[in-house]
N, C-alpha and C. Protein backbone atom coordinates (compact mmCIF):
# COMPACT_ATOMS: atom_id res chain seq x y z
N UNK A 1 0.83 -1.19 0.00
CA UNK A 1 0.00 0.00 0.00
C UNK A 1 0.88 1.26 0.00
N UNK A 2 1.77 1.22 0.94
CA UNK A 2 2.65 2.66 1.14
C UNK A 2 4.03 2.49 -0.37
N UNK A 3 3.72 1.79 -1.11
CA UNK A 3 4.46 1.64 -2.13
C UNK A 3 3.79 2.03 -3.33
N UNK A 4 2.65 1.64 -3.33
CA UNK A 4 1.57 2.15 -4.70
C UNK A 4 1.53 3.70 -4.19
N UNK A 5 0.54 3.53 -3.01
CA UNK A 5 1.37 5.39 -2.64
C UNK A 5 1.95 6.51 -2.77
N UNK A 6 3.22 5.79 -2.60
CA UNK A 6 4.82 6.66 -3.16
C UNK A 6 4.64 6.56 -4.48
N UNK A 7 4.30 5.54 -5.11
CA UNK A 7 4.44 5.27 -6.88
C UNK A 7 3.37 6.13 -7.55
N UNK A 8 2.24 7.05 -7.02
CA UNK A 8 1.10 7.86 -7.34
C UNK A 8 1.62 9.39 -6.97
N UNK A 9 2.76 9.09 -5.91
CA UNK A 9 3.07 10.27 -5.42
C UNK A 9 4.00 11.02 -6.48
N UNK A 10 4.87 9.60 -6.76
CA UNK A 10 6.25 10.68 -7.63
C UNK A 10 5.67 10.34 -9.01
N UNK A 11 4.37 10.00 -9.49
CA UNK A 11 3.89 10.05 -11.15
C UNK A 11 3.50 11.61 -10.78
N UNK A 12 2.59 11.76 -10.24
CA UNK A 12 1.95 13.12 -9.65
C UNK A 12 3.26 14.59 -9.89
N UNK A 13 4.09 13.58 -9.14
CA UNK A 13 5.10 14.76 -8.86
C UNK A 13 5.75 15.32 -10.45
N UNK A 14 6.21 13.92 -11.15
CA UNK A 14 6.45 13.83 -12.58
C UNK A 14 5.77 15.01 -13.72
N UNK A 15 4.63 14.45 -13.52
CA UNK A 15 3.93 15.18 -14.24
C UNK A 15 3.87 16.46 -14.19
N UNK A 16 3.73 16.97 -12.49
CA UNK A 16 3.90 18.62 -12.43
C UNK A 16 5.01 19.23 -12.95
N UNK A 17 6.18 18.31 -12.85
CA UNK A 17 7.11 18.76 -13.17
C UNK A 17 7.52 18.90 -14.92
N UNK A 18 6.41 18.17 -15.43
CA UNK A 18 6.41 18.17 -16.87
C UNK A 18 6.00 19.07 -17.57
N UNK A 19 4.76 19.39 -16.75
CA UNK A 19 3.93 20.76 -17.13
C UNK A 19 4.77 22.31 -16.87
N UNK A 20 4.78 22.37 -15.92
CA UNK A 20 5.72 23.05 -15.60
C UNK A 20 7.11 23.82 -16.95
N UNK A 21 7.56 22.77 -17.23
CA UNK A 21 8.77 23.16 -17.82
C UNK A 21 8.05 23.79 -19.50
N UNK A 22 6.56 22.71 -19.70
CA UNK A 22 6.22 22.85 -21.11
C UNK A 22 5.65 24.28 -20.25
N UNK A 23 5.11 24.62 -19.80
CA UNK A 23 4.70 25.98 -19.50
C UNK A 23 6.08 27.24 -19.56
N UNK A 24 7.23 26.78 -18.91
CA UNK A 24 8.11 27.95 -19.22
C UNK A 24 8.68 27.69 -20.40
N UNK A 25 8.58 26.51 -21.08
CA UNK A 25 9.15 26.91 -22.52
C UNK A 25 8.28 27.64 -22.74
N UNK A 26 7.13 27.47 -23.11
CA UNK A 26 5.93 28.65 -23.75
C UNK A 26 6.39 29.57 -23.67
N UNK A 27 6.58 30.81 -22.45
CA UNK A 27 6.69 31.68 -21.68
C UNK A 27 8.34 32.18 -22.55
N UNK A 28 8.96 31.50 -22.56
CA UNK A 28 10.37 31.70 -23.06
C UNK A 28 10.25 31.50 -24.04
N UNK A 29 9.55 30.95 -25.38
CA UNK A 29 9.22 31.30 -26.18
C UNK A 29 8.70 32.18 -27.16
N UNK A 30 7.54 32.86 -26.09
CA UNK A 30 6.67 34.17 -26.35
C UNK A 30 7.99 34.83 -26.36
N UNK A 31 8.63 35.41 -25.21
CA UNK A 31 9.24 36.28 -24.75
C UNK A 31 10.37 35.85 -26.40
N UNK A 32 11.18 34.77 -26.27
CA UNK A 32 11.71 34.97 -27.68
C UNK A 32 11.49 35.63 -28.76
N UNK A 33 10.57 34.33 -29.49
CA UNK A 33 10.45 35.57 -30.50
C UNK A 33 9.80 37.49 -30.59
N UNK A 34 9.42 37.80 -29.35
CA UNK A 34 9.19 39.43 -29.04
C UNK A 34 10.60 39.88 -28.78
N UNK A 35 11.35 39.27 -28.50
CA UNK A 35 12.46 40.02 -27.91
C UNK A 35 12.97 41.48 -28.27
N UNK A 36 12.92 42.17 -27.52
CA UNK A 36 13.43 43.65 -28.63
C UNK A 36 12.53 44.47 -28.97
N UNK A 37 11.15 43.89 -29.21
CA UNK A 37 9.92 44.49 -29.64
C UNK A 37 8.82 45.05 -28.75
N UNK A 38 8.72 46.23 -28.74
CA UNK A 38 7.77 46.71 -27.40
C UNK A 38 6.40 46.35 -28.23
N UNK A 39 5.15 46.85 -27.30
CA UNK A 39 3.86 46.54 -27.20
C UNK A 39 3.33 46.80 -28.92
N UNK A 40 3.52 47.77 -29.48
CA UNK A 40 3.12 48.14 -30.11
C UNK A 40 3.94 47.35 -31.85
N UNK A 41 5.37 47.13 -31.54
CA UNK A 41 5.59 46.02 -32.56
C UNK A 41 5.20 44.83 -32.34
N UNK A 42 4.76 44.22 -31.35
CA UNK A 42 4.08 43.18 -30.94
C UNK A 42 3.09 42.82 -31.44
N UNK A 43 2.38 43.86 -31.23
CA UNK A 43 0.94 43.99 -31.60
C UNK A 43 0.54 43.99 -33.15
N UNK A 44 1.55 44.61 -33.57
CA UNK A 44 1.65 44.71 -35.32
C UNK A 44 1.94 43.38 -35.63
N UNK A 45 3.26 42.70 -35.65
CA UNK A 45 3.63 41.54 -35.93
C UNK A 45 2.66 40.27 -35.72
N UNK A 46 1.75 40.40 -35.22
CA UNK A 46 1.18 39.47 -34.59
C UNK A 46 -0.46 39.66 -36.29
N UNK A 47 -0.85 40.37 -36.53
CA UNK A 47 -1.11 40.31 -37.61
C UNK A 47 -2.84 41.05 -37.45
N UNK A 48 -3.34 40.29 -36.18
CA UNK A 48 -4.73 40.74 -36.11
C UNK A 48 -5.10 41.98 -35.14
N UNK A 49 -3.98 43.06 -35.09
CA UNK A 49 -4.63 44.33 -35.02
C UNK A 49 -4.67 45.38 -35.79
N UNK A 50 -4.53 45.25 -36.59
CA UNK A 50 -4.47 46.05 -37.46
C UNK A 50 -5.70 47.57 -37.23
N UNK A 51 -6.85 47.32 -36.56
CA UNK A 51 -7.89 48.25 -36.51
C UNK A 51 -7.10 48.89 -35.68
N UNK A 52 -6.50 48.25 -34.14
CA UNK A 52 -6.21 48.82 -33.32
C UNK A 52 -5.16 49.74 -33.62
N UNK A 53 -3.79 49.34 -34.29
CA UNK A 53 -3.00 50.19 -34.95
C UNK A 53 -2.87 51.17 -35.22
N UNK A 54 -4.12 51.38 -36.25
CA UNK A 54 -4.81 52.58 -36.78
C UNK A 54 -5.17 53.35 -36.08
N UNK A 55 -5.99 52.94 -35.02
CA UNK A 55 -6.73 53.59 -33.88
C UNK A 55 -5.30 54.04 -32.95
N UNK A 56 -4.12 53.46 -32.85
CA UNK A 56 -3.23 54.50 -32.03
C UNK A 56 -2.82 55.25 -32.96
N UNK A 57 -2.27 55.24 -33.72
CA UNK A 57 -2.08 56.29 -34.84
C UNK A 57 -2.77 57.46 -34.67
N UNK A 58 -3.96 57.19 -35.06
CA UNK A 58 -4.89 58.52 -35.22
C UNK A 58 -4.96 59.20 -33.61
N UNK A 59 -4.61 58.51 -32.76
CA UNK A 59 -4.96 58.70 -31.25
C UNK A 59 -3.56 59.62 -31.04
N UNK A 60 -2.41 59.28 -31.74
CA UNK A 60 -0.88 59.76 -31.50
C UNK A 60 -0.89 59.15 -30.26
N UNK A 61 -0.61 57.83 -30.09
CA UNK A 61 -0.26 57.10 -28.80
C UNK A 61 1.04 56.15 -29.19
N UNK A 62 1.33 55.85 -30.54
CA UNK A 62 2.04 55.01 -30.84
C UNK A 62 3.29 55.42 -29.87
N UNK A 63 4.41 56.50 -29.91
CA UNK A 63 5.28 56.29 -29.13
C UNK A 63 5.17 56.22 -27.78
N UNK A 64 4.09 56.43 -27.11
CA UNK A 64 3.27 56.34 -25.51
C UNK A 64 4.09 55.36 -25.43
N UNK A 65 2.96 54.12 -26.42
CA UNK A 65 3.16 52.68 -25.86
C UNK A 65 4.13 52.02 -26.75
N UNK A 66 5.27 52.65 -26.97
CA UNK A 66 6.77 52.23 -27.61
C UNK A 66 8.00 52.75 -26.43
N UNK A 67 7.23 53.71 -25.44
CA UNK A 67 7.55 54.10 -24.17
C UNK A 67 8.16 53.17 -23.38
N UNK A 68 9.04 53.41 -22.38
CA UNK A 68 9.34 52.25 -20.98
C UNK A 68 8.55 51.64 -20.65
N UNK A 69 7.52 52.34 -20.32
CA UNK A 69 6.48 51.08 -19.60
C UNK A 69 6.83 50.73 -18.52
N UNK A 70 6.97 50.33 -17.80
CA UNK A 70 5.75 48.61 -18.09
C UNK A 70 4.25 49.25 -18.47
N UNK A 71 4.08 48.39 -19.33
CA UNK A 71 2.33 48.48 -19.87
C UNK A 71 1.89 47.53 -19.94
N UNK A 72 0.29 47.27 -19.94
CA UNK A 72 -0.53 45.99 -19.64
C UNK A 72 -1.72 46.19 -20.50
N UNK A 73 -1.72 46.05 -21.85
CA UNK A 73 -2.93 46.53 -22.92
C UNK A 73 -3.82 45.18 -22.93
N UNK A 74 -4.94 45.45 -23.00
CA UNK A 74 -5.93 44.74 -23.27
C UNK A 74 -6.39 45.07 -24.71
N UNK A 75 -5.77 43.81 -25.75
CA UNK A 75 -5.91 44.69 -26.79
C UNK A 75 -6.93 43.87 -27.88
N UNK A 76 -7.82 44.69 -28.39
CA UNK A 76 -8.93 43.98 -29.10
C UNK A 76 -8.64 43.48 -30.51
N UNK A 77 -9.09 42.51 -30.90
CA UNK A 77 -8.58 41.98 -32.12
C UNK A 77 -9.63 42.90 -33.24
N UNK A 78 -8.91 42.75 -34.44
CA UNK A 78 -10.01 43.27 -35.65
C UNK A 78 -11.36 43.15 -35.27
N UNK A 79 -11.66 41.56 -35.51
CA UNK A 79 -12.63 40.85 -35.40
C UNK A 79 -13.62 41.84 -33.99
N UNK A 80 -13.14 42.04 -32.78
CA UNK A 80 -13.76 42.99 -31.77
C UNK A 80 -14.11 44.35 -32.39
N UNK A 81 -13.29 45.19 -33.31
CA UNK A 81 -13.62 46.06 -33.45
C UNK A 81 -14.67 45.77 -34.82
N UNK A 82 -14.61 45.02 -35.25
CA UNK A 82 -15.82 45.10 -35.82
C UNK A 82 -17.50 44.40 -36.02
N UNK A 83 -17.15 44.20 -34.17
CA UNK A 83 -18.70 44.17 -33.68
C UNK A 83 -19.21 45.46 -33.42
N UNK A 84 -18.41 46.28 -33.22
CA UNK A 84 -18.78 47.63 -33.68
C UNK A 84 -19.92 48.20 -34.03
N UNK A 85 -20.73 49.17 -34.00
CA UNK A 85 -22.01 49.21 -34.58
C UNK A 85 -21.08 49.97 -35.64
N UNK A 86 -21.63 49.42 -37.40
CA UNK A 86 -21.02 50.37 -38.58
C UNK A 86 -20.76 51.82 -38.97
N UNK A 87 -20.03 52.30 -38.96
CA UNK A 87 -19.19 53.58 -39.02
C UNK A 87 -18.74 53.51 -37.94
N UNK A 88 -18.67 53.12 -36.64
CA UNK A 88 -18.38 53.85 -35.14
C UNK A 88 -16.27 53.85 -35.44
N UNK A 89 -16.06 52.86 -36.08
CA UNK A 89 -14.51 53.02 -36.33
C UNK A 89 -14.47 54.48 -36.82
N UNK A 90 -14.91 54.33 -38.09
CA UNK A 90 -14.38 55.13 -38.93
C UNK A 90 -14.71 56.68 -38.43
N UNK A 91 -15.94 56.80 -38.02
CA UNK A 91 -15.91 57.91 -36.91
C UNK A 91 -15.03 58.41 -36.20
N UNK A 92 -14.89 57.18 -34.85
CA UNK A 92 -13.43 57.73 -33.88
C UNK A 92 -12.24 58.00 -34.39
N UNK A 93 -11.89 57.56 -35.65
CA UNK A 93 -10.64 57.68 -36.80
C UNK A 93 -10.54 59.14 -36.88
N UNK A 94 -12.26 60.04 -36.87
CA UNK A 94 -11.42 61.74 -37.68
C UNK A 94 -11.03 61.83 -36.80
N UNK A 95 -10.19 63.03 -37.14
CA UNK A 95 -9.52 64.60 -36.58
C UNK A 95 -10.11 64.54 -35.05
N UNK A 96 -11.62 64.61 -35.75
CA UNK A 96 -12.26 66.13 -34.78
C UNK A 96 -12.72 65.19 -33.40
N UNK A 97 -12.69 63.58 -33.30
CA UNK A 97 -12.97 62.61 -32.28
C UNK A 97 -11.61 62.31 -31.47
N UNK A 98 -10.60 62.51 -31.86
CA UNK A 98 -9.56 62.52 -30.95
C UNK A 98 -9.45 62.08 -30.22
N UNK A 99 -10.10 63.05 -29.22
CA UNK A 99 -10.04 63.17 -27.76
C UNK A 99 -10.96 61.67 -27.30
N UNK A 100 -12.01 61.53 -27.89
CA UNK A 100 -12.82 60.47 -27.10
C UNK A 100 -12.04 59.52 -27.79
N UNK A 101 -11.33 59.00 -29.19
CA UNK A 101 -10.82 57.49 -28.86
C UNK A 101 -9.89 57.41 -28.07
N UNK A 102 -8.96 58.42 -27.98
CA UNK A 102 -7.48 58.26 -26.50
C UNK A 102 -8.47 57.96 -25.63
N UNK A 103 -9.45 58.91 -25.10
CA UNK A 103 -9.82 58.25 -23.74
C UNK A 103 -10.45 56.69 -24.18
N UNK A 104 -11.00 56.46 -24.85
CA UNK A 104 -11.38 54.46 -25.11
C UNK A 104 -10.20 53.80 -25.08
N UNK A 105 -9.02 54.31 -26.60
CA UNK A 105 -7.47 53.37 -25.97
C UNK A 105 -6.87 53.56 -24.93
N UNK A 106 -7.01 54.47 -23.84
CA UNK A 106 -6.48 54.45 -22.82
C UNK A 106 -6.82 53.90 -21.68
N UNK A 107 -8.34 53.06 -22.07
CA UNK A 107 -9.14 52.72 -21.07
C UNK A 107 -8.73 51.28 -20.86
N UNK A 108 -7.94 51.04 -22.36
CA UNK A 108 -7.93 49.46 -22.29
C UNK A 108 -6.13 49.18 -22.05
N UNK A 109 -5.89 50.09 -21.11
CA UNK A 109 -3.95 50.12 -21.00
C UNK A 109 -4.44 50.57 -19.11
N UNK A 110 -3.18 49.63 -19.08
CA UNK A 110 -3.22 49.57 -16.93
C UNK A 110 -1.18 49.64 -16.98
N UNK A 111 -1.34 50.29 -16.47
CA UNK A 111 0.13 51.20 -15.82
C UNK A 111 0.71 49.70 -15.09
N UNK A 112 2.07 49.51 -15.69
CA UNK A 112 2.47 48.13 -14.89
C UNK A 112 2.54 46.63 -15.80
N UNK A 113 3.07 45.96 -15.44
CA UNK A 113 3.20 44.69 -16.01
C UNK A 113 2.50 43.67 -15.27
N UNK A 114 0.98 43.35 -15.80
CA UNK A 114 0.34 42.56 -14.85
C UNK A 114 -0.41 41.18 -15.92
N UNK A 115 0.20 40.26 -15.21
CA UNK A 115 0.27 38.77 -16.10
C UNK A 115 -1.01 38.04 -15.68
N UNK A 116 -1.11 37.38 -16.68
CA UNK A 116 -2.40 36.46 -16.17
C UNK A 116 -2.83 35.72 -14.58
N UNK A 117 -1.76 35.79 -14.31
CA UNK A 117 -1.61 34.73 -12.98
C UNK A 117 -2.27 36.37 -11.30
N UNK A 118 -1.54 37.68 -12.30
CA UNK A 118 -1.77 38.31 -10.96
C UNK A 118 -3.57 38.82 -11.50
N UNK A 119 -4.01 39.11 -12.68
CA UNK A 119 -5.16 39.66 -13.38
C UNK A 119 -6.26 38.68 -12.50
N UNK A 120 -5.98 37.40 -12.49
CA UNK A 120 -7.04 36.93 -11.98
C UNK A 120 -7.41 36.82 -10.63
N UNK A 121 -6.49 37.25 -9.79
CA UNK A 121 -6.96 38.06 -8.20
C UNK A 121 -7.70 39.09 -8.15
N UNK A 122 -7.70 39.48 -9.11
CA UNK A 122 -8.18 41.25 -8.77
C UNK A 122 -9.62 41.35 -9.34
N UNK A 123 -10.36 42.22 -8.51
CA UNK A 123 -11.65 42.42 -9.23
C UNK A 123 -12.20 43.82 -9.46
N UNK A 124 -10.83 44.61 -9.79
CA UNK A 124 -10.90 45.69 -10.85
C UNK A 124 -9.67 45.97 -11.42
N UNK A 125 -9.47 47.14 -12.68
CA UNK A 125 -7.75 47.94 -12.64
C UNK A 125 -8.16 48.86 -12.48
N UNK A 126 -6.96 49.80 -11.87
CA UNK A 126 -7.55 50.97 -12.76
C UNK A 126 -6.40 51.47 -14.27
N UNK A 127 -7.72 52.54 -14.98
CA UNK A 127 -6.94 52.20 -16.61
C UNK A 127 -5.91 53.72 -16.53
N UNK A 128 -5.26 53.69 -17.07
CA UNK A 128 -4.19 55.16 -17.98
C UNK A 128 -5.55 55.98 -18.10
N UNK A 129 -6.86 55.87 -18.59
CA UNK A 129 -7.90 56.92 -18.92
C UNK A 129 -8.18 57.68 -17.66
N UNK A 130 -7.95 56.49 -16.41
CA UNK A 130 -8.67 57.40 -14.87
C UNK A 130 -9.75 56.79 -14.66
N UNK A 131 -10.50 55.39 -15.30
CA UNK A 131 -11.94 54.73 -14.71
C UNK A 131 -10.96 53.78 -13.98
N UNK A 132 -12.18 52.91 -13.61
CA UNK A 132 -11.38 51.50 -12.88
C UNK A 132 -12.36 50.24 -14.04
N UNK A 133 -11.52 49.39 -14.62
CA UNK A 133 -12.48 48.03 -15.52
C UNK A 133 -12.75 47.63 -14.80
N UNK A 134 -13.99 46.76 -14.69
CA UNK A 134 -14.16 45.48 -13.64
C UNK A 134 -13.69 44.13 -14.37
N UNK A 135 -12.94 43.58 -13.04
CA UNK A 135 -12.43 42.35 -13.33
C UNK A 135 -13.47 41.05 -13.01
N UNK A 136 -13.47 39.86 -13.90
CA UNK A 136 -14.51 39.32 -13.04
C UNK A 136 -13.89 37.62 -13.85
N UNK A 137 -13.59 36.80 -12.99
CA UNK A 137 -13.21 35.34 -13.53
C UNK A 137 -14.19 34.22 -13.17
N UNK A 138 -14.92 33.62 -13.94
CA UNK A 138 -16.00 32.50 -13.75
C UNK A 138 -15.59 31.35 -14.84
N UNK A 139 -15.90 30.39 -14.23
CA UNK A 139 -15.68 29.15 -14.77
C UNK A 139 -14.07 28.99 -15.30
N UNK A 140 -13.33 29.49 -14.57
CA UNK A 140 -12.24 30.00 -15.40
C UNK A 140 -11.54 30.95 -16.75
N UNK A 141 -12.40 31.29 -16.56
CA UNK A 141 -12.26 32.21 -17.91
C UNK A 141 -12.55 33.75 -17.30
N UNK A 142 -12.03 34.79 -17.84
CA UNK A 142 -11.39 35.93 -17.40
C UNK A 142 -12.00 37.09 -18.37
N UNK A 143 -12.87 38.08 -17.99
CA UNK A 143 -13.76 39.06 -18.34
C UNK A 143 -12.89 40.79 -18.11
N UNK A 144 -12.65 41.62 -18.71
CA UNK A 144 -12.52 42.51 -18.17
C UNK A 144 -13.77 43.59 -19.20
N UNK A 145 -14.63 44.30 -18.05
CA UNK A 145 -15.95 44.50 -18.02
C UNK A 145 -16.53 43.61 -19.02
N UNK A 146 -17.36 43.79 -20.32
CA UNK A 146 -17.83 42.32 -21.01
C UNK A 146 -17.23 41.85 -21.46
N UNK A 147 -15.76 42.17 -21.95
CA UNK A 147 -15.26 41.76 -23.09
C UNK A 147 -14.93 40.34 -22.59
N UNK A 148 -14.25 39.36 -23.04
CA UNK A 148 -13.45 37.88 -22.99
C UNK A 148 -11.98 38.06 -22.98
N UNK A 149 -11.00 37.29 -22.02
CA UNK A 149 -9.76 37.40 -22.53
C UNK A 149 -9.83 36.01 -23.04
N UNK A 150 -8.87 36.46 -24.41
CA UNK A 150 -9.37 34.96 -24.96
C UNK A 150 -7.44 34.48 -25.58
N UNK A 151 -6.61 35.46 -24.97
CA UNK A 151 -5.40 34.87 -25.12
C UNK A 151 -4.65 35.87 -24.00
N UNK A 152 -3.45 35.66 -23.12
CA UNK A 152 -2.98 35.66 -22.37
C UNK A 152 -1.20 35.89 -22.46
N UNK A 153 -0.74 37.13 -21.62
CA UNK A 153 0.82 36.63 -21.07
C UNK A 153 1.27 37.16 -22.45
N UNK A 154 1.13 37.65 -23.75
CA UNK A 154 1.89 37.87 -24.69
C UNK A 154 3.29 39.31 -24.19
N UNK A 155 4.47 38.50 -24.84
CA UNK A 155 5.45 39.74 -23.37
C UNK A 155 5.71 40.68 -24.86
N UNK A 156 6.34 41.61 -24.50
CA UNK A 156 6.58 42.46 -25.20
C UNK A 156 7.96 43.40 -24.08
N UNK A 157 8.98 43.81 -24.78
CA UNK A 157 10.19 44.90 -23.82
C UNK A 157 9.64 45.68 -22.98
N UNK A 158 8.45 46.37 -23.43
CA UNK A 158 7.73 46.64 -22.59
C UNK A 158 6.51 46.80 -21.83
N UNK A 159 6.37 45.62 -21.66
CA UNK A 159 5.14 45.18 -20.91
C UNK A 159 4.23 44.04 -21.55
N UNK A 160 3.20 43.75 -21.55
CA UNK A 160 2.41 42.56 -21.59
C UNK A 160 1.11 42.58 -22.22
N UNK A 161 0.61 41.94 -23.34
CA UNK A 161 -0.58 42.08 -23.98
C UNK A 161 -1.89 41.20 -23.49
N UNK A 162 -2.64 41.22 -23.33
CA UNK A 162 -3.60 40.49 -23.15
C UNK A 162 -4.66 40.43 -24.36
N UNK A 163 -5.26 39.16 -24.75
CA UNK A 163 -6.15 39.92 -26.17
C UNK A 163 -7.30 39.68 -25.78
N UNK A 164 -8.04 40.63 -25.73
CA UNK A 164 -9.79 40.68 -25.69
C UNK A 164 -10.80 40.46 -26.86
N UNK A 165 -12.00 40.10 -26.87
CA UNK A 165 -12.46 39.71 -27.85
C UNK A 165 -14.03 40.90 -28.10
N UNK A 166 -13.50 41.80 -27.51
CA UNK A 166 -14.53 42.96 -27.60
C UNK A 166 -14.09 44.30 -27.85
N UNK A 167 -14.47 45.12 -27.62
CA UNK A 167 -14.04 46.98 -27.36
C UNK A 167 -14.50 47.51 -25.66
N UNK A 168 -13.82 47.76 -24.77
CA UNK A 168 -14.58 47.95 -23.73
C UNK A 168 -14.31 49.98 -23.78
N UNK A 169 -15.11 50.08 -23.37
CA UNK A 169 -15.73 51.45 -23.28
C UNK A 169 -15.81 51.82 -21.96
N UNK A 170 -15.29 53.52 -21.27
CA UNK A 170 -14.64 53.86 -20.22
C UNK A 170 -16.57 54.28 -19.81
N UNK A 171 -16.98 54.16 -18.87
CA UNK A 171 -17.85 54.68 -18.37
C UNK A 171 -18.07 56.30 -17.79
């Protein structure tokens, strides 16, 4: 008995220790190929923000978040921005809206380098805009106000992406 035991104990142990390592390769992986590349080449390279891109551009945030940092973007894929109700992009894009998309991209950026592991303690941030998001994790899966995080931990020189599958909007 105290032999099957031990033999459940160190498979157990095995295994954590398996996971484990395939987890920091991941991690050292991400971080590889970003190496060098802050948030915002990250974000480009990676292929599906392109809306968002645009949207710092027109915002003049690009060197913000090419900045030291640490930064922590929650950043929406195409596909999010165009649940969009139609025109609302191309709207916040002029001139004369400026001011309200910085405050939306700024809503979705938290001051600091905060990884999946610390995001899911907390049950708010507060954003670079001055609101606080609500944080909220059920069934395992990780909400910041409605949106979905639906990928995690992406590193960047400076700071950390999270990808959302919505647009969240500063109240």
């Amino acid at each position: 008995m105290k032999r099957s035991v031990l033999g459940l104990a160190c498979v157990a142990v095995g295994i954590l220790c398996i996971s484990s390592v395939r987890a920091a390769e991941t991690c050292s992986a991400s971080a590889e190929k970003n190496k060098g590349k802050d948030i915002v080449d990250t974000a480009v390279a990676a292929g599906s923000f392109k809306t968002l891109a645009a949207a710092l551009g027109a915002g003049e945030l690009v060197e913000t978040l090419k900045g030291a940092g640490p930064f922590t973007v929650f950043a929406p894929t195409d596909e999010a921005f165009a649940k969009l109700p139609k025109g609302t992009v191309e709207d916040l894009l002029k001139p004369e809206n400026k001011e309200k998309l910085v405050k939306i991209l700024t809503y979705h950026v938290v001051s600091g380098k905060v990884l999946a592991a610390d995001v899911v303690k907390l049950k708010k941030v507060k954003t670079v805009e001055g609101s606080e998001a609500k944080i909220n994790v059920q069934d395992g899966k990780v909400k910041i106000d409605n949106a979905k995080v639906i990928k995690t931990d992406i590193q960047a020189s400076n700071g950390v992406i999270h990808v959302i599958d919505a647009v969240i909007l500063p109240r």
